[in-house]
N, C-alpha and C. Protein backbone atom coordinates (compact mmCIF):
# COMPACT_ATOMS: atom_id res chain seq x y z
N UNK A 1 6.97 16.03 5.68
CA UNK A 1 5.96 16.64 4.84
C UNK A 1 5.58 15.68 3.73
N UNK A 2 4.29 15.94 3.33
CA UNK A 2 4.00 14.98 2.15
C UNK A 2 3.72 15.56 1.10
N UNK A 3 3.37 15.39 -0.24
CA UNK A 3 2.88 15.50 -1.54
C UNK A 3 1.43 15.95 -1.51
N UNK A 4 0.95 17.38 -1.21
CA UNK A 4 -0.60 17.56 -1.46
C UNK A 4 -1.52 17.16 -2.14
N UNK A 5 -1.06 17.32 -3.47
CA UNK A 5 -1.25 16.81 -4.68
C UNK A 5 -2.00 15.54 -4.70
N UNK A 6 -1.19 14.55 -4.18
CA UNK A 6 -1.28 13.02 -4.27
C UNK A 6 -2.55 12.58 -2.78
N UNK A 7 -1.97 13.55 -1.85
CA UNK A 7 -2.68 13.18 -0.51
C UNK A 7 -4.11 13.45 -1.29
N UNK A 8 -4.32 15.00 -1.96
CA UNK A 8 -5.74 14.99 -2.20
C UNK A 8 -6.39 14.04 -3.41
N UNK A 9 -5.25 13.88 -3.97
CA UNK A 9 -6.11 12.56 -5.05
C UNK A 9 -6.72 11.24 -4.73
N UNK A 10 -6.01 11.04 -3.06
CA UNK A 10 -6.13 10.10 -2.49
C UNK A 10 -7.48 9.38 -1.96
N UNK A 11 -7.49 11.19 -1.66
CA UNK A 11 -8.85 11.75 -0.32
C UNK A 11 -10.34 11.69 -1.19
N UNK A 12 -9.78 11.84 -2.89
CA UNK A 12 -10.67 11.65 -3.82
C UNK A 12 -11.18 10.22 -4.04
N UNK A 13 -10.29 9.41 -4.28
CA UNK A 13 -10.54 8.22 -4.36
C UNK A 13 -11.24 7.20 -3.16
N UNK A 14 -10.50 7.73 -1.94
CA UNK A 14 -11.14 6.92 -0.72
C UNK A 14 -11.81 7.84 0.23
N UNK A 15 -11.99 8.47 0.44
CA UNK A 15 -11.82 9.18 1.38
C UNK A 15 -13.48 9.00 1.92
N UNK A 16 -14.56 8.84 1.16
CA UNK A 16 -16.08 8.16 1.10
C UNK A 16 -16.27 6.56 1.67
N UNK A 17 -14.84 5.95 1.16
CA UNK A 17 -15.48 4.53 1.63
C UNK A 17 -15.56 4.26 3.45
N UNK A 18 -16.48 3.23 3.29
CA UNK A 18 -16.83 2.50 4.86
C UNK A 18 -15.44 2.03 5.48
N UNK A 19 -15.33 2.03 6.61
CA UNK A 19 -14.45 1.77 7.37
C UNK A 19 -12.96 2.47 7.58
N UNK A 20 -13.00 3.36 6.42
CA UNK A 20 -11.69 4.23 6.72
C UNK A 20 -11.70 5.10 7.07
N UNK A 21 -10.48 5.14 7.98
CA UNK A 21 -10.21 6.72 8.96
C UNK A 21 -9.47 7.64 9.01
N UNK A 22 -9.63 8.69 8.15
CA UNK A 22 -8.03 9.46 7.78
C UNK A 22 -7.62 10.07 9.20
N UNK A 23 -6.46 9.84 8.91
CA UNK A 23 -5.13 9.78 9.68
C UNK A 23 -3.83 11.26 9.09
N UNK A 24 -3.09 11.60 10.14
CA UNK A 24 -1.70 11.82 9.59
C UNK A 24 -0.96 11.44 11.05
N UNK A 25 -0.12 10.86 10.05
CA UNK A 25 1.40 10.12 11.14
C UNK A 25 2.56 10.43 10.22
N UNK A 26 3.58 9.98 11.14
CA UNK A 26 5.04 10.57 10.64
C UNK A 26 5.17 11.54 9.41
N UNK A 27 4.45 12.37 9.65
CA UNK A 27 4.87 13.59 8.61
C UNK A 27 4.09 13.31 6.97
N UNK A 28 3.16 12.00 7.25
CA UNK A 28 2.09 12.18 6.26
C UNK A 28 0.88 11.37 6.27
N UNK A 29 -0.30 11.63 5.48
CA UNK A 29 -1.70 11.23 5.43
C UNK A 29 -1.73 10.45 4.51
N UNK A 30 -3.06 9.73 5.19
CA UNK A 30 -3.10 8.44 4.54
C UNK A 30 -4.86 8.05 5.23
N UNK A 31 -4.73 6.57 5.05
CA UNK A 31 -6.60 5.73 5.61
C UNK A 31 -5.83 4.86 6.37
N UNK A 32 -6.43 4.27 7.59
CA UNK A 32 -6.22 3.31 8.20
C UNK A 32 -7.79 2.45 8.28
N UNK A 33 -7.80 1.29 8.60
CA UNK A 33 -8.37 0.49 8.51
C UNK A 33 -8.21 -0.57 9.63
N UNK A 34 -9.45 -0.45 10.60
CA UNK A 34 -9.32 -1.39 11.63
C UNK A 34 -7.90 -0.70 12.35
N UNK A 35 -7.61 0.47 12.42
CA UNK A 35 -6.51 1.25 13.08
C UNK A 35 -5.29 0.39 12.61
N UNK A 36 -5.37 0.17 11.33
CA UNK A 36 -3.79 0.17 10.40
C UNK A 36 -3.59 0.43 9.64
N UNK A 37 -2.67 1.02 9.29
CA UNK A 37 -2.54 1.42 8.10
C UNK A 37 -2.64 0.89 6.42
N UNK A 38 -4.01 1.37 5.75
CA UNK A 38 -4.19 0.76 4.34
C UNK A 38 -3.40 1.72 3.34
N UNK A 39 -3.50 2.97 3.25
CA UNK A 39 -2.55 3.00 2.42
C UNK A 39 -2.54 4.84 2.76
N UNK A 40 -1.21 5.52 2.59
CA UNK A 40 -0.33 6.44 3.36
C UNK A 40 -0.21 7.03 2.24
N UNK A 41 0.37 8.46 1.97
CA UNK A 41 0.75 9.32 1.34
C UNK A 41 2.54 9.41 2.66
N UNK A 42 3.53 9.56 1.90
CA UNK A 42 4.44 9.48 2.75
C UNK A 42 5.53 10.23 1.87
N UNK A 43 6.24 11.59 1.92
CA UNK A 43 6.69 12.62 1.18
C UNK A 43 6.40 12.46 -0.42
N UNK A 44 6.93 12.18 -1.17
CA UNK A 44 6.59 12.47 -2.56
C UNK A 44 5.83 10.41 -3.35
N UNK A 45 5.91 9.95 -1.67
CA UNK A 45 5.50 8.16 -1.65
C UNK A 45 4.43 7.70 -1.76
N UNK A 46 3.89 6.51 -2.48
CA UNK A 46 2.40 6.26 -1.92
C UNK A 46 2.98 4.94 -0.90
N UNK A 47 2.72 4.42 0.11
CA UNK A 47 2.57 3.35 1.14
C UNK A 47 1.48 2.57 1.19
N UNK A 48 1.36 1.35 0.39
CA UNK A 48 -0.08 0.47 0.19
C UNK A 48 0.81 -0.93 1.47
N UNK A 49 -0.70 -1.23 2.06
CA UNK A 49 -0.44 -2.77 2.79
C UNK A 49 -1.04 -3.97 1.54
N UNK A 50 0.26 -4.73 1.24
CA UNK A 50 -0.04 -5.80 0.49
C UNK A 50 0.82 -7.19 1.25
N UNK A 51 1.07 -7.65 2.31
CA UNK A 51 1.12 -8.64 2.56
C UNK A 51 2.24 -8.99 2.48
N UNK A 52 2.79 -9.63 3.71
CA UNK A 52 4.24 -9.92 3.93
C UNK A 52 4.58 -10.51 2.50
N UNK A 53 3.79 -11.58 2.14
CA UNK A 53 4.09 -12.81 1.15
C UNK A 53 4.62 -11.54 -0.51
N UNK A 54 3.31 -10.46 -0.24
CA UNK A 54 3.52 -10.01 -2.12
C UNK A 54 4.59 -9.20 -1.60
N UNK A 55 5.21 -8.78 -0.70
CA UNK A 55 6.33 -7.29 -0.28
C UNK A 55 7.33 -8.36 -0.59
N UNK A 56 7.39 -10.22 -0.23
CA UNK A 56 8.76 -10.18 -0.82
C UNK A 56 8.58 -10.91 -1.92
N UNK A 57 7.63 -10.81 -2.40
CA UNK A 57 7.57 -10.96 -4.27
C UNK A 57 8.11 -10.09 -5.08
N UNK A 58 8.13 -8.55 -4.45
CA UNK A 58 8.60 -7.59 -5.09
C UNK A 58 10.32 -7.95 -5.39
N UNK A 59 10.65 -7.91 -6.76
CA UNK A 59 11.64 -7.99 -7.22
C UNK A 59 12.22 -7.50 -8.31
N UNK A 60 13.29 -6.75 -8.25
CA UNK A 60 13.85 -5.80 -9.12
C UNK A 60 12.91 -4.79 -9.81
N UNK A 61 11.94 -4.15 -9.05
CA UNK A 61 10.81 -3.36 -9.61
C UNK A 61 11.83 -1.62 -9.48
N UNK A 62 12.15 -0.91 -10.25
CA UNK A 62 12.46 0.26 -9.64
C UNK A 62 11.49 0.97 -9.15
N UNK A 63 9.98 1.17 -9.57
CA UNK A 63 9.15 2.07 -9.20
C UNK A 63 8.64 1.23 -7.44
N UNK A 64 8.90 0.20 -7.16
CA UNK A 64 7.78 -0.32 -6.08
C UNK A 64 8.61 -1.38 -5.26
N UNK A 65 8.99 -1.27 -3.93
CA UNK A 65 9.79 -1.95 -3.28
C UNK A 65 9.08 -1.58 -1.65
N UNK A 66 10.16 -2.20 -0.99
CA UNK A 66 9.41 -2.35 0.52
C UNK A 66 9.57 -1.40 1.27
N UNK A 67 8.35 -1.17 2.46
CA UNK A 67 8.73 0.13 3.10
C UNK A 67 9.81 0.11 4.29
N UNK A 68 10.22 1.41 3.80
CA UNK A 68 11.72 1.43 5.25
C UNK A 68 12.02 2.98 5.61
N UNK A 69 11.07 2.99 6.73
CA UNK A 69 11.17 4.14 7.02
C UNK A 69 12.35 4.69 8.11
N UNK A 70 13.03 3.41 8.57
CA UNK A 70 14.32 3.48 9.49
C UNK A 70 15.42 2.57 9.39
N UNK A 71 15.84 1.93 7.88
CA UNK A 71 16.57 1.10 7.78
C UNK A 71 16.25 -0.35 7.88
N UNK A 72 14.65 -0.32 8.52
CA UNK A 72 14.60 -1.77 8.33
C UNK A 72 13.10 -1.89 7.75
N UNK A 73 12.72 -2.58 6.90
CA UNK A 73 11.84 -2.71 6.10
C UNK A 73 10.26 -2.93 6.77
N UNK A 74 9.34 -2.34 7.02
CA UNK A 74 8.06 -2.40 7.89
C UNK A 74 7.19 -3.62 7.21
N UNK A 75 7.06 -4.58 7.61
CA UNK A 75 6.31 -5.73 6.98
C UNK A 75 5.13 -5.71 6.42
N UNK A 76 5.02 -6.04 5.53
CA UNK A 76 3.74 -5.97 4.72
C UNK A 76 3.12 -4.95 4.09
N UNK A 77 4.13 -3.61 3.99
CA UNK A 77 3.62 -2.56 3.55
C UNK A 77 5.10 -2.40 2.35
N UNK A 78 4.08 -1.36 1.37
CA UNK A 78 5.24 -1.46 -0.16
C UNK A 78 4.75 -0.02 -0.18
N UNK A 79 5.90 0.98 -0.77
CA UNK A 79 5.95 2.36 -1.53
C UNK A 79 5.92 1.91 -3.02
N UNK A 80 5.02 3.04 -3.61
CA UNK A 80 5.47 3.08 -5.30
C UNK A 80 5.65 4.55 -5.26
């Protein structure tokens, strides 16, 4: 399940632009882009794609680290 709240603030912000396609996968909504994922609502998570290179720039951030939705970290995508 995801965060309504956030999904619809989301849907506010993008939900008009060109090329995105709302989606729900694994138990939450989000835009994909070119059928990938740009950025997810994921339980109380946001899921943005920023690039293998900035996901391992992320360092000692508590609010914003890499996504791992099964123990191993999904490349190029970050939760805040």
């Amino acid at each position: 399940m995801y965060d309504a709240g956030l999904a619809e603030r989301l849907r506010e912000m993008i939900g008009g632009m060109p090329d995105m396609e709302e989606s729900t996968m694994f138990g939450g909504f989000g835009y994909l882009m070119n059928g990938h994922i740009c950025v997810f609502v994921w339980s109380d998570r946001l899921v943005i794609r920023i690039g293998a290179e900035a996901v391992a720039s992320l360092d000692n951030d508590p609010y914003v680290g890499p996504m791992d939705f099964t123990g191993k970290a999904m490349r190029g995508l970050a939760t805040v």
